[in-house]
Protein backbone atom coordinates (compact mmCIF):
# COMPACT_ATOMS: atom_id res chain seq x y z
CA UNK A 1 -115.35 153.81 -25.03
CA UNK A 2 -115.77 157.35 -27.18
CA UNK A 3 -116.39 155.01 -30.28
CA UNK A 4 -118.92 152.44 -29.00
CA UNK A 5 -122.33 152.97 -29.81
CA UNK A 6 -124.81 152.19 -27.70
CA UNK A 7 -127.79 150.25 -29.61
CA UNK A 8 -129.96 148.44 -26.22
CA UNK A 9 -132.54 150.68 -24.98
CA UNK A 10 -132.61 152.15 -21.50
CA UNK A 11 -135.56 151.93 -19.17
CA UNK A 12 -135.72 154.79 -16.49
CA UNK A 13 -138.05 154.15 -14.03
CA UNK A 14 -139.16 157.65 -12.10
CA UNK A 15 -141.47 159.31 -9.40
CA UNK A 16 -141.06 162.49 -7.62
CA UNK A 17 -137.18 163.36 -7.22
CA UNK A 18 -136.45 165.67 -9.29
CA UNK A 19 -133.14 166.12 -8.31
CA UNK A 20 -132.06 162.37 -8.01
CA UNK A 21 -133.83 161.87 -11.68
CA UNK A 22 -131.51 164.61 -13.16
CA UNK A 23 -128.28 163.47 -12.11
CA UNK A 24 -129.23 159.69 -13.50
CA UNK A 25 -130.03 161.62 -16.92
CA UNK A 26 -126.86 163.12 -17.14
CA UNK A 27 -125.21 160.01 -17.47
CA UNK A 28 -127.40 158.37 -19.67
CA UNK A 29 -127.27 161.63 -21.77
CA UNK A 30 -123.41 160.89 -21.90
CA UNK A 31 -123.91 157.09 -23.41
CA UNK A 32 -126.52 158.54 -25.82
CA UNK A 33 -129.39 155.92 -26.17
CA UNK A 34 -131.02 155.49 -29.14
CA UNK A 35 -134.14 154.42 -27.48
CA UNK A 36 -135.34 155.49 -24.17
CA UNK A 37 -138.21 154.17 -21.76
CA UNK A 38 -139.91 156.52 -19.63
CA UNK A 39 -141.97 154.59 -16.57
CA UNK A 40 -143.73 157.06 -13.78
CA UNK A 41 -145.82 156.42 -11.49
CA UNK A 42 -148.45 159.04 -10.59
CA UNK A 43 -148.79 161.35 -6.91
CA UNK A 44 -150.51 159.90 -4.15
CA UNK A 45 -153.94 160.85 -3.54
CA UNK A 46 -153.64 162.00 0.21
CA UNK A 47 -150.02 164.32 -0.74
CA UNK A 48 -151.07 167.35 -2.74
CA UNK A 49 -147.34 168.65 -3.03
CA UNK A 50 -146.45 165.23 -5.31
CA UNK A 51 -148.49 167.17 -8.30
CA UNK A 52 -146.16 169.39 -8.55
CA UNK A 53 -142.74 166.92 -7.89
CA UNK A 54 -144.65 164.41 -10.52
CA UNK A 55 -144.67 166.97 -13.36
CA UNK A 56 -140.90 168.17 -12.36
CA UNK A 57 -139.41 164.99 -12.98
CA UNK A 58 -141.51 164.53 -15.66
CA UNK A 59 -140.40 167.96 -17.20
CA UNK A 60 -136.72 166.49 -16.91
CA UNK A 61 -137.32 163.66 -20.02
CA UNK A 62 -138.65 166.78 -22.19
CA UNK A 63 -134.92 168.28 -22.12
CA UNK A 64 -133.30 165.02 -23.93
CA UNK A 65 -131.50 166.82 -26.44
CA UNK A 66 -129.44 163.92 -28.03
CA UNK A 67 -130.66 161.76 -31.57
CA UNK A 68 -133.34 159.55 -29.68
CA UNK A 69 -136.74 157.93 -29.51
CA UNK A 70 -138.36 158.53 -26.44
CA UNK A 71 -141.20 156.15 -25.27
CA UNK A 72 -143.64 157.65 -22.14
CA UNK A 73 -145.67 155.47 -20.12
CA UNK A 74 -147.27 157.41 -17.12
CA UNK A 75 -149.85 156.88 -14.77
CA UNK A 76 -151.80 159.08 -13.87
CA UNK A 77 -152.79 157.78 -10.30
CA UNK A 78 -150.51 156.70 -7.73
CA UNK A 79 -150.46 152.91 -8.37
CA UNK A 80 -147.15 151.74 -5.99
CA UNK A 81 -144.19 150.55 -5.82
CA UNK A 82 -144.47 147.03 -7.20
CA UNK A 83 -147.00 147.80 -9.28
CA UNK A 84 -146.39 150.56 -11.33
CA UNK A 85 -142.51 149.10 -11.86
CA UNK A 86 -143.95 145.63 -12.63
CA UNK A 87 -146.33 146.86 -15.50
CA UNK A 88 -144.25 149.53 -16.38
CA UNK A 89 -141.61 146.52 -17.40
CA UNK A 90 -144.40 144.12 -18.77
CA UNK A 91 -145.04 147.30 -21.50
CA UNK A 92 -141.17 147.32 -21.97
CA UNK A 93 -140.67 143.65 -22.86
CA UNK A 94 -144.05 143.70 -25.12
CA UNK A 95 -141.84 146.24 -27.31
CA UNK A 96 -138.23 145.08 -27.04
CA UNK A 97 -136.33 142.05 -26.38
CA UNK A 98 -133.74 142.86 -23.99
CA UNK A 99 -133.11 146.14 -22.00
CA UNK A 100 -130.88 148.13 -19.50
CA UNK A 101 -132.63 149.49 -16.44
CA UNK A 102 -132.56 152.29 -13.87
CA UNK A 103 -134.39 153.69 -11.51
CA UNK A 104 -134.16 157.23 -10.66
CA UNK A 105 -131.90 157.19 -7.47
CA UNK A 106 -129.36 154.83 -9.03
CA UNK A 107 -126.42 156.74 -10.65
CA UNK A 108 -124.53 154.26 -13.08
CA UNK A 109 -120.92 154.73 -14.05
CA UNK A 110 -121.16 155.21 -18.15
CA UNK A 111 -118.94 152.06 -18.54
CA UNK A 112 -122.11 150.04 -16.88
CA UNK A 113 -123.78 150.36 -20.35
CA UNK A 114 -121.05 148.73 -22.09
CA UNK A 115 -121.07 145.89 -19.60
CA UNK A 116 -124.73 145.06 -19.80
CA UNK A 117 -124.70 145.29 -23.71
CA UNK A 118 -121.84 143.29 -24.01
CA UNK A 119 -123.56 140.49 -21.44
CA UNK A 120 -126.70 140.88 -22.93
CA UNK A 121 -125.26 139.55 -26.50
CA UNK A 122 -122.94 136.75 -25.05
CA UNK A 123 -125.39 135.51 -23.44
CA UNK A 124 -128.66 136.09 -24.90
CA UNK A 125 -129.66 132.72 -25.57
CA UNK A 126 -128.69 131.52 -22.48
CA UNK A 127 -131.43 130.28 -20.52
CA UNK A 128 -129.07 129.96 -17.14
CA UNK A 129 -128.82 133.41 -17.23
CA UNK A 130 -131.84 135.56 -16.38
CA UNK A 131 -130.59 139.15 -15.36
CA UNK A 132 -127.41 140.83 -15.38
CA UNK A 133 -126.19 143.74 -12.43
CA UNK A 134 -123.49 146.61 -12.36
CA UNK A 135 -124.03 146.31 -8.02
CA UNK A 136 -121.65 144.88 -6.15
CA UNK A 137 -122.25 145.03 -2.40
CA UNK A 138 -118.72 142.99 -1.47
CA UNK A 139 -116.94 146.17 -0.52
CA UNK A 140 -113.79 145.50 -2.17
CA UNK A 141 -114.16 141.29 -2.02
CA UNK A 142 -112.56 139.75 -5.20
CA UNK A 143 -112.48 136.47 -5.08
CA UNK A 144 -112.14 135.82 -9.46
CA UNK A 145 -110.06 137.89 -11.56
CA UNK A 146 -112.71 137.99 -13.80
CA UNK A 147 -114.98 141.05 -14.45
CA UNK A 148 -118.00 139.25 -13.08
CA UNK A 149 -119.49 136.71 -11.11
CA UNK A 150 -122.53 134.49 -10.85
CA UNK A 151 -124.93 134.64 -7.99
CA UNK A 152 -127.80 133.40 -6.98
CA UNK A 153 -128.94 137.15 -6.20
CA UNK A 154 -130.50 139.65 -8.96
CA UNK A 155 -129.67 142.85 -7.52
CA UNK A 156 -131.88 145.23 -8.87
CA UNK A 157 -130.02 148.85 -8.24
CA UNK A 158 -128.48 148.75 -12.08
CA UNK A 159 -129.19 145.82 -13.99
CA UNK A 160 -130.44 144.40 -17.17
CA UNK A 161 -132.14 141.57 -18.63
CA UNK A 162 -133.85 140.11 -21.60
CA UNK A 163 -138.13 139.22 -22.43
CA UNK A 164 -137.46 135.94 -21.94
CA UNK A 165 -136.37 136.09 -18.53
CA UNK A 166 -138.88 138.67 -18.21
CA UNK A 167 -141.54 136.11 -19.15
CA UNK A 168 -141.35 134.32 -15.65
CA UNK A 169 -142.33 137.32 -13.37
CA UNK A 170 -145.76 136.41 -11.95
CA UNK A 171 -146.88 139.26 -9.69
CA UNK A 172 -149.25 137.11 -7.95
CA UNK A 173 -146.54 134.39 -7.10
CA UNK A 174 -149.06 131.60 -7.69
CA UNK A 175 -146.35 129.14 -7.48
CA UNK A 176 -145.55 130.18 -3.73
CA UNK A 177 -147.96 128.13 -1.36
CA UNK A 178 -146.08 125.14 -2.79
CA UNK A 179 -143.02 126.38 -2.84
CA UNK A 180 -143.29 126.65 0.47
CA UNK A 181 -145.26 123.74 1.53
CA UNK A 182 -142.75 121.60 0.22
CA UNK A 183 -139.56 124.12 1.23
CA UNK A 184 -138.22 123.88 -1.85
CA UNK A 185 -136.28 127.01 -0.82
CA UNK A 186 -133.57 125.05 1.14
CA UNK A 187 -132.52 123.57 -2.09
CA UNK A 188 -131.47 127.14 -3.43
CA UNK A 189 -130.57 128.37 -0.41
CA UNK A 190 -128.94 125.57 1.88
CA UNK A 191 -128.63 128.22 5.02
CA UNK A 192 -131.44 127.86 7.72
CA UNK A 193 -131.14 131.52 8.94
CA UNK A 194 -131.41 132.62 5.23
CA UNK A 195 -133.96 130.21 4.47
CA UNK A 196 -135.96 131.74 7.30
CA UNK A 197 -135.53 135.36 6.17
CA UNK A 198 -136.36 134.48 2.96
CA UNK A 199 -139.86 132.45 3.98
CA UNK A 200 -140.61 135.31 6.27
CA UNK A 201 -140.08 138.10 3.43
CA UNK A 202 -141.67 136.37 0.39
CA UNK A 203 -144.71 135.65 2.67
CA UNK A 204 -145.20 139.44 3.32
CA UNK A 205 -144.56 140.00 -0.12
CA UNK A 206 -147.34 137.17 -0.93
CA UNK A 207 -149.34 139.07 1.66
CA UNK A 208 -149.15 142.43 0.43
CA UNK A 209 -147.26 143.44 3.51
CA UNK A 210 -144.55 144.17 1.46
CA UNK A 211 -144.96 146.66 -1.68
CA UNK A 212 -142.06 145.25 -3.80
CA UNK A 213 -141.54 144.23 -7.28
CA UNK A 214 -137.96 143.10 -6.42
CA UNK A 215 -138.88 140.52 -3.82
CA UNK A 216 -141.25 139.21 -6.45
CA UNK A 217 -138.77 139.25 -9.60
CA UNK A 218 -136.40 137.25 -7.20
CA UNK A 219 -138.79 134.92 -6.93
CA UNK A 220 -139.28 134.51 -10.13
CA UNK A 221 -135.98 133.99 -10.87
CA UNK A 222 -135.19 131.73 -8.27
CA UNK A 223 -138.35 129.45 -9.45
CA UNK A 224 -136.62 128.99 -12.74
CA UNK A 225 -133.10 127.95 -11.07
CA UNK A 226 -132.28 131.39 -13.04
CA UNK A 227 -128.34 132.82 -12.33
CA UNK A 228 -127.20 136.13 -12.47
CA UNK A 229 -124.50 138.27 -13.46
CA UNK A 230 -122.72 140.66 -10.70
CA UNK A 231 -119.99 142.93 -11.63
CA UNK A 232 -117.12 142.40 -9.38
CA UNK A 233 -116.54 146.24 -9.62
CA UNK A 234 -119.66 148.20 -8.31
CA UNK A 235 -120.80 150.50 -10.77
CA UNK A 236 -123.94 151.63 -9.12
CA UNK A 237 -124.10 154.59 -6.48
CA UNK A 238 -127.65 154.84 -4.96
CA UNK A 239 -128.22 158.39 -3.82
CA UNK A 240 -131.96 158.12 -2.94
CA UNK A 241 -131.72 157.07 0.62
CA UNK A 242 -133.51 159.84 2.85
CA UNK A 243 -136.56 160.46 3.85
CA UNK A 244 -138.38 161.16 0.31
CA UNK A 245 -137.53 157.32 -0.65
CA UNK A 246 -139.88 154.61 -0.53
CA UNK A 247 -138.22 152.15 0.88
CA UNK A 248 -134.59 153.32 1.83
CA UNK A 249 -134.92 155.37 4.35
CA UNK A 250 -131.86 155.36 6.42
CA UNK A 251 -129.28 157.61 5.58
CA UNK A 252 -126.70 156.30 7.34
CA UNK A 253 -126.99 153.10 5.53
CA UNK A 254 -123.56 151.42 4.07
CA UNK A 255 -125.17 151.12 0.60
CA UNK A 256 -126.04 154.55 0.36
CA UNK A 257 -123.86 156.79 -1.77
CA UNK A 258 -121.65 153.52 -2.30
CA UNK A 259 -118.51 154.97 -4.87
CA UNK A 260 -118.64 153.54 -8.46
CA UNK A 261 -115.21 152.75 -10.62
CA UNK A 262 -114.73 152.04 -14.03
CA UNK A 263 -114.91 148.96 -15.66
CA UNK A 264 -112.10 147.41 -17.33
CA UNK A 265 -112.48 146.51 -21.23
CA UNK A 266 -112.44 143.91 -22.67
CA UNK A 267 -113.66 142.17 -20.27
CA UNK A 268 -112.29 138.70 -18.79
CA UNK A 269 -115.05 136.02 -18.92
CA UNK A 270 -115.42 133.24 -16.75
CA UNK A 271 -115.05 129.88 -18.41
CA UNK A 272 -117.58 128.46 -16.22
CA UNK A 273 -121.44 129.15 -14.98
CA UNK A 274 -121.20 128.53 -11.20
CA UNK A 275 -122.57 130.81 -8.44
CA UNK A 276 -120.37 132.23 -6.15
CA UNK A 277 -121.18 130.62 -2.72
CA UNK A 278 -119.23 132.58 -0.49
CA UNK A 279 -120.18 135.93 -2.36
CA UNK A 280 -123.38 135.16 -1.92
CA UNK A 281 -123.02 133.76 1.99
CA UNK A 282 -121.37 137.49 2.59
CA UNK A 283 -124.72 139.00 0.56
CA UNK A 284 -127.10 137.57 2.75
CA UNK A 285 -125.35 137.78 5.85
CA UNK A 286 -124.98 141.44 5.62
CA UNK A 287 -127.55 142.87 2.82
CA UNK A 288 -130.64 140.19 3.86
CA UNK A 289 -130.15 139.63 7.36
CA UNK A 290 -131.92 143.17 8.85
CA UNK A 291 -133.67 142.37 11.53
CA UNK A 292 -137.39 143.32 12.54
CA UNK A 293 -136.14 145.18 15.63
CA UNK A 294 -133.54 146.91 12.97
CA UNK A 295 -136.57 148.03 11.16
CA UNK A 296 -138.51 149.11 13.92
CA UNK A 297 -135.72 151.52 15.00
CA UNK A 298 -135.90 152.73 11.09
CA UNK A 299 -139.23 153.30 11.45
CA UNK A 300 -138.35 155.26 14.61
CA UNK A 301 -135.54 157.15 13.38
CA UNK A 302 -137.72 158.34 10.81
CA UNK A 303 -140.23 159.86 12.76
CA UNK A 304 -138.11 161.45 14.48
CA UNK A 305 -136.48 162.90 11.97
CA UNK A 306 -139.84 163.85 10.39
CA UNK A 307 -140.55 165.63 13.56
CA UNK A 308 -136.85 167.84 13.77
CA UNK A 309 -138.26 168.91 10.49
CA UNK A 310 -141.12 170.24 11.11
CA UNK A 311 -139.57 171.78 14.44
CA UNK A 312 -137.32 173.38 12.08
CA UNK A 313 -139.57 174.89 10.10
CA UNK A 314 -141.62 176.05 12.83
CA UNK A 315 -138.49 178.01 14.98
CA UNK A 316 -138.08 179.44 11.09
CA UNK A 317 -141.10 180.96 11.11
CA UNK A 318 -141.52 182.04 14.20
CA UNK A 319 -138.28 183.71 13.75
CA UNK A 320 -139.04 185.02 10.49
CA UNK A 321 -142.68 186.54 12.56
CA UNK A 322 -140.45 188.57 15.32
């Protein structure tokens, strides 16, 4: 891939990680963008010590040292999750018409570049398709010999997509009390334990009980009967789980850390546009399918671990004292 030029801008979405932010840069620094999108999100109001983390990852997009424009847009204040990540996108897709994007806790393999830019152009006019992934969460499932498959599932750890897909994503989800009312989910979904998680979630999300843009660009997608690409090779290691991330939180978690391979060129294209039911049965069954009890033992876990921390630090000092 030494010869192959990269030309579709990359999106990097940041916060306060530093560490996680610099090992996603080195890869992108190895592809060698041409353009590059900067979203950040500002420190929380109540957390003095996120200043500091803030202008550290922010320091790390001031050391890209190959041939590229670099576009910045930071907030100042703290603004979320689902916000700052949903306007942070709505700037990117008022500037270009298709893009690759990562957040800062999702290490890509450098062939994932290649596979989005290659997608992006076969399909690009397309209107099946709406987003395009380098995660795979079958653990070694192949059930193609083809280098991807369609789902029904935009997995959002790696991926890419295109303004006119991007078009769709209503943060408000004004189409969702009907959507509901007339459970027009079953017809995408055909599973009554999914069909439950799924009502359940995109309420909260509806709510504001849930601070996700991802729930929200699902929706979207699913509203427009949209398909998506999945690589059937994962190409996406997420090393942000821990206690600094904002939603994964368990370390122990299968999907943390998952390993990424390379993917084979050229790639083998399906001569068809059908989603992969029984990928996307084994998706839901084991990715969507975390029970409130499951998350209340998160929440506990974390605590607790919060709590051996500070413990820690305090037999440290106290040490440190005598």
């Amino acid at each position: 891939m030494s010869d192959w030029q990269l030309k579709t801008p990359v999106v990097l979405i940041i916060f306060k990680r530093a560490d996680t932010t610099e090992r996603v840069l080195e890869v992108i620094r190895q592809v060698k963008p041409s353009q590059l999108f900067v979203i950040a999100d500002g420190p929380r109001a109540d957390r003095s010590e996120e200043v500091e983390k803030c202008a550290a990852a922010r320091a790390l997009i001031e050391q890209v040292d190959w041939q590229c424009e670099v576009f910045k847009n930071y907030s100042e204040v703290n603004l979320g999750c689902a916000k700052r990540v949903a306007s942070g996108l709505d700037w990117v897709f008022s500037n270009v018409e298709e893009a690759i994007i990562l957040e800062d806790d999702c290490v890509p393999h450098p062939t994932f570049f290649y596979f989005c830019e290659e997608l992006l152009d076969r399909y690009r006019h397309d209107n099946r398709i709406v987003t395009i992934s380098g995660q795979n969460v079958q653990f070694g499932r192949k059930r193609t010999e083809y280098s991807y498959y369609f789902s029904r599932y935009n997995h959002c750890w790696g991926w890419a997509t295109w303004k006119r897909a991007w078009q769709y994503f209503d943060f408000d989800m004004k189409l969702w009390p009907e959507i509901k009312e007339k459970n027009l989910l079953n017809d995408i979904l055909g599973d009554p334990q999914a069909l439950k998680w799924w009502n359940k979630t995109l309420q909260y999300t509806y709510d504001g009980q849930i601070n996700s843009w991802a729930y929200r660009w699902t929706f979207a997608c699913w509203v427009q009967s949209g398909i998506s690409i999945l690589s059937n090779t994962n190409l996406i290691s997420n090393i942000g789980f821990g206690i600094d991330a904002t939603h994964n939180t368990g370390k122990s978690s299968k999907y943390a850390n998952m390993p990424v391979e390379e993917i084979n060129f050229p790639l083998k294209h399906p001569p068809f546009v059908i989603h992969d039911v029984q990928a996307d049965n084994f998706t839901q069954n084991s990715l969507f399918q975390i029970s409130l009890l499951g998350k209340f033992k998160g929440k506990i876990n974390r605590t607790l671990e919060k709590f051996n921390q500070i413990r820690r630090l305090k037999t440290l000092i106290n040490s440190n004292i005598q």
